[in-house]
Protein backbone atom coordinates (compact mmCIF):
# COMPACT_ATOMS: atom_id res chain seq x y z
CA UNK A 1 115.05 -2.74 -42.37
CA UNK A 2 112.56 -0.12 -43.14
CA UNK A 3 109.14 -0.07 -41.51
CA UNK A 4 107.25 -1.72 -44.33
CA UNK A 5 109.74 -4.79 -43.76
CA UNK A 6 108.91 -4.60 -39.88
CA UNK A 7 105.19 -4.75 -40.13
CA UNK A 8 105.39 -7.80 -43.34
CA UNK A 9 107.76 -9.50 -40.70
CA UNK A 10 104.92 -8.71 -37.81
CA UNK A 11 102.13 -10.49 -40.23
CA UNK A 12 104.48 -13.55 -40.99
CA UNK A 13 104.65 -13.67 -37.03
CA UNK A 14 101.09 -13.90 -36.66
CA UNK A 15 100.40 -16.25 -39.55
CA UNK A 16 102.59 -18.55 -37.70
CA UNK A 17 101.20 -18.03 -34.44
CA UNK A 18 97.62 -18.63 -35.40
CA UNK A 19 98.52 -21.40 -37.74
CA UNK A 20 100.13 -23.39 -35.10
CA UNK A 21 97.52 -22.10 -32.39
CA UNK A 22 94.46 -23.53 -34.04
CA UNK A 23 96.80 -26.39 -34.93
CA UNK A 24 98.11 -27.49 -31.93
CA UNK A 25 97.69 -31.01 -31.63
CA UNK A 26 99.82 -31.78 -34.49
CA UNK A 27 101.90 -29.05 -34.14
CA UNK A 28 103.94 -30.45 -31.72
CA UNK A 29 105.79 -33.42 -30.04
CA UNK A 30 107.27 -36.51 -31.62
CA UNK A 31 104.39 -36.48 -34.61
CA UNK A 32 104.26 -33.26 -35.60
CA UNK A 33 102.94 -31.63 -38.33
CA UNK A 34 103.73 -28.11 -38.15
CA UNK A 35 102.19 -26.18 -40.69
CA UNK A 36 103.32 -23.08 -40.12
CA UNK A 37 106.67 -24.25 -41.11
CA UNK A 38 105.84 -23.78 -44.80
CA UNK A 39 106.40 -20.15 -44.07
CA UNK A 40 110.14 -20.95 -43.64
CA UNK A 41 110.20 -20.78 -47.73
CA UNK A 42 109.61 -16.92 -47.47
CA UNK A 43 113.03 -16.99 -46.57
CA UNK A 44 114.50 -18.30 -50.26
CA UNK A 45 112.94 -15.35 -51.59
CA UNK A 46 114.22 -12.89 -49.10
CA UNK A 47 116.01 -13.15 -46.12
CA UNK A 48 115.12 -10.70 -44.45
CA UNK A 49 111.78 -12.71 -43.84
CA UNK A 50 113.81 -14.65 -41.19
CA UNK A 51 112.53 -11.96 -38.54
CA UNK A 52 109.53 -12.76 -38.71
CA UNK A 53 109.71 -16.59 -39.44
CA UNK A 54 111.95 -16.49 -36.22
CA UNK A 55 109.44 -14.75 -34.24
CA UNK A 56 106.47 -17.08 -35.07
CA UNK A 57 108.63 -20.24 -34.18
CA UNK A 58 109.29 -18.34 -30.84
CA UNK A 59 105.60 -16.89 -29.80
CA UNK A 60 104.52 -20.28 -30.56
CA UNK A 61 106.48 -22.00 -28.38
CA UNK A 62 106.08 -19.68 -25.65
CA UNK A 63 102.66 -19.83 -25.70
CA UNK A 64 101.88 -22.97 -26.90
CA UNK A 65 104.71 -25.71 -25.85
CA UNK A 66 104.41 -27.76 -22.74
CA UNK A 67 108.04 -28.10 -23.11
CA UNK A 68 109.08 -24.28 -21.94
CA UNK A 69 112.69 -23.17 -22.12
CA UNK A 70 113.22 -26.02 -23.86
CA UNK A 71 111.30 -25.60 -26.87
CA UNK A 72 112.37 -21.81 -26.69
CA UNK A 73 116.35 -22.82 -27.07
CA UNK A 74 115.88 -26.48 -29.23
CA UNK A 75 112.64 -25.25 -31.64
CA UNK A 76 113.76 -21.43 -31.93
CA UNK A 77 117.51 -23.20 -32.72
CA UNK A 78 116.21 -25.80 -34.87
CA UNK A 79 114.60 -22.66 -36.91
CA UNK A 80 117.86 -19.93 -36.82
CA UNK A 81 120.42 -22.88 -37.86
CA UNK A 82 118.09 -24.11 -40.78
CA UNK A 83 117.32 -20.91 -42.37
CA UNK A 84 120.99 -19.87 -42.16
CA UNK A 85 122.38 -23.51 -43.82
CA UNK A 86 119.67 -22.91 -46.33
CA UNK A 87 121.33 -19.54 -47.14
CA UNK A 88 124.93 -20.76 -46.83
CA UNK A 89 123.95 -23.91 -49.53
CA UNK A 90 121.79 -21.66 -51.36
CA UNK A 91 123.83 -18.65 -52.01
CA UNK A 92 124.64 -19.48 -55.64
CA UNK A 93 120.92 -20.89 -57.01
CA UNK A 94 118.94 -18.62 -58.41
CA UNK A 95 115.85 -20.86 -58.98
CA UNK A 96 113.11 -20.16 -55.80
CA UNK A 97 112.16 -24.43 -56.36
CA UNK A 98 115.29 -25.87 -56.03
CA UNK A 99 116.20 -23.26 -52.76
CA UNK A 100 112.75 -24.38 -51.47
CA UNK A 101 113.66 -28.24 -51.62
CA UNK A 102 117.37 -27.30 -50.39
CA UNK A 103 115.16 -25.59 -47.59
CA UNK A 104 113.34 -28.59 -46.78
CA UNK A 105 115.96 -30.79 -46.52
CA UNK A 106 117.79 -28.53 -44.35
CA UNK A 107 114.88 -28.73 -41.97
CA UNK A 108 114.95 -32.18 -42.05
CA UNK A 109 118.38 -32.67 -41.22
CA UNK A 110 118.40 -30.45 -38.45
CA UNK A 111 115.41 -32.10 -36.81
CA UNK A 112 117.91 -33.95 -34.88
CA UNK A 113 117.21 -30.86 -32.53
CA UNK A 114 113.92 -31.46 -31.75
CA UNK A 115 114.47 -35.29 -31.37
CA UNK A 116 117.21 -34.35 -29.04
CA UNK A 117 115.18 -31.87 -26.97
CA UNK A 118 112.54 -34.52 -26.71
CA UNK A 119 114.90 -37.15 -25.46
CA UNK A 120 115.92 -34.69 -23.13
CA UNK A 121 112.54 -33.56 -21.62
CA UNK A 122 110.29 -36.62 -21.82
CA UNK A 123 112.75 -39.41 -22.52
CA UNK A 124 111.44 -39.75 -26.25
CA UNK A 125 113.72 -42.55 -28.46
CA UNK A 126 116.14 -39.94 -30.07
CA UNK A 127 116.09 -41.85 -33.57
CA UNK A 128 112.40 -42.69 -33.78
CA UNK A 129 111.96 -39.17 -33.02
CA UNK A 130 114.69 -38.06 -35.80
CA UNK A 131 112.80 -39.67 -37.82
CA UNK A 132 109.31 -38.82 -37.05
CA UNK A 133 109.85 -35.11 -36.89
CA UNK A 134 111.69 -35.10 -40.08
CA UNK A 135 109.14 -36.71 -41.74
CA UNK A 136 106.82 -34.28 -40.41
CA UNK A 137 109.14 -31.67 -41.69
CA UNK A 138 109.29 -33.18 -45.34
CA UNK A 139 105.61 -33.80 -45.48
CA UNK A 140 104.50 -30.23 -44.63
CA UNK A 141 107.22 -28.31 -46.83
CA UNK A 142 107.07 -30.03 -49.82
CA UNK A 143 103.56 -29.77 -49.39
CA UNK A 144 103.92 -25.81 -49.21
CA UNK A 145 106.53 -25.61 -51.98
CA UNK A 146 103.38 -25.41 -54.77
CA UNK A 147 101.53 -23.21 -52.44
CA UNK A 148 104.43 -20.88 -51.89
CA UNK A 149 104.86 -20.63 -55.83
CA UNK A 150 101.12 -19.89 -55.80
CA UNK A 151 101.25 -17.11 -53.73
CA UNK A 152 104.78 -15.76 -54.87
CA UNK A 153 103.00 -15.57 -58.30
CA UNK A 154 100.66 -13.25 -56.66
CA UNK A 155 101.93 -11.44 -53.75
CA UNK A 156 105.64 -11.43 -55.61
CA UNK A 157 107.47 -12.17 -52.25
CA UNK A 158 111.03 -10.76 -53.83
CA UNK A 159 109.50 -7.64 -54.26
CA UNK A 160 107.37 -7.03 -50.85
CA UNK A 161 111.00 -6.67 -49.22
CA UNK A 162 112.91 -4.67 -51.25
């Protein structure tokens, strides 16, 4: 990666970070609404934007989880093994929409993590959990699937990493 891709990965970081600082309350537990996670659809135009997605997830949890360790292995996880399914069912559509509800669905799916990491550390009801954080997940992505357009339209995502 060249520096340019380094320091765009460093901003995604922060954007995260602040996002789900300021957002806390919602950002995490068995209702969450995370909505930093809509930066996970920088990856459909580029994956090298997983560094910095990655990162946020991480310095977020490290700073702002109750849950420790945990959230550092189950939330960081939850994060790696979605973005990389996303690639893996992705690799032969072209258009960013469809990739970005392929995206959200993978983050759904693997929200199983987080229920499971809650059942672990407070004794949360894995399945009610499932389902609450995948909601959580499908609410705030499809919600940033017209924003991310937006901005691609504008900012040219593609591009900014090449």
């Amino acid at each position: 990666m060249k520096t340019k891709d380094w320091i765009l990965n460093a901003i995604i970081a922060a954007l995260y970070v602040v996002v789900t600082g300021i957002l806390v309350p919602i950002s995490f537990g068995a209702w969450q609404f995370r909505v930093g996670e809509m930066l996970n659809h920088l990856a459909v135009f580029h994956k090298k934007y997983i560094v910095g997605i990655v990162a946020g997830v991480f310095i977020s949890n490290l700073f702002f989880s109750e849950f420790g360790a945990y959230d550092l292995l189950f939330g960081v996880g939850h994060s790696i093994l979605s973005l990389l399914l996303m690639l893996f069912f992705t690799r032969n559509q072209h258009n960013p929409r469809t990739k970005m509800i392929i995206n959200t669905l993978m983050f759904a799916v693997m929200s199983f993590l987080v229920a499971w990491e809650l059942n672990i550390v407070v004794a949360a009801p894995f399945w009610f959990t499932y389902l609450t954080v995948a909601v959580g997940e499908l609410v705030v992505m499809s919600l940033g699937i017209p924003l991310m357009e937006y901005l691609d339209k504008r900012l040219h995502f593609s591009n900014a990493m090449k």
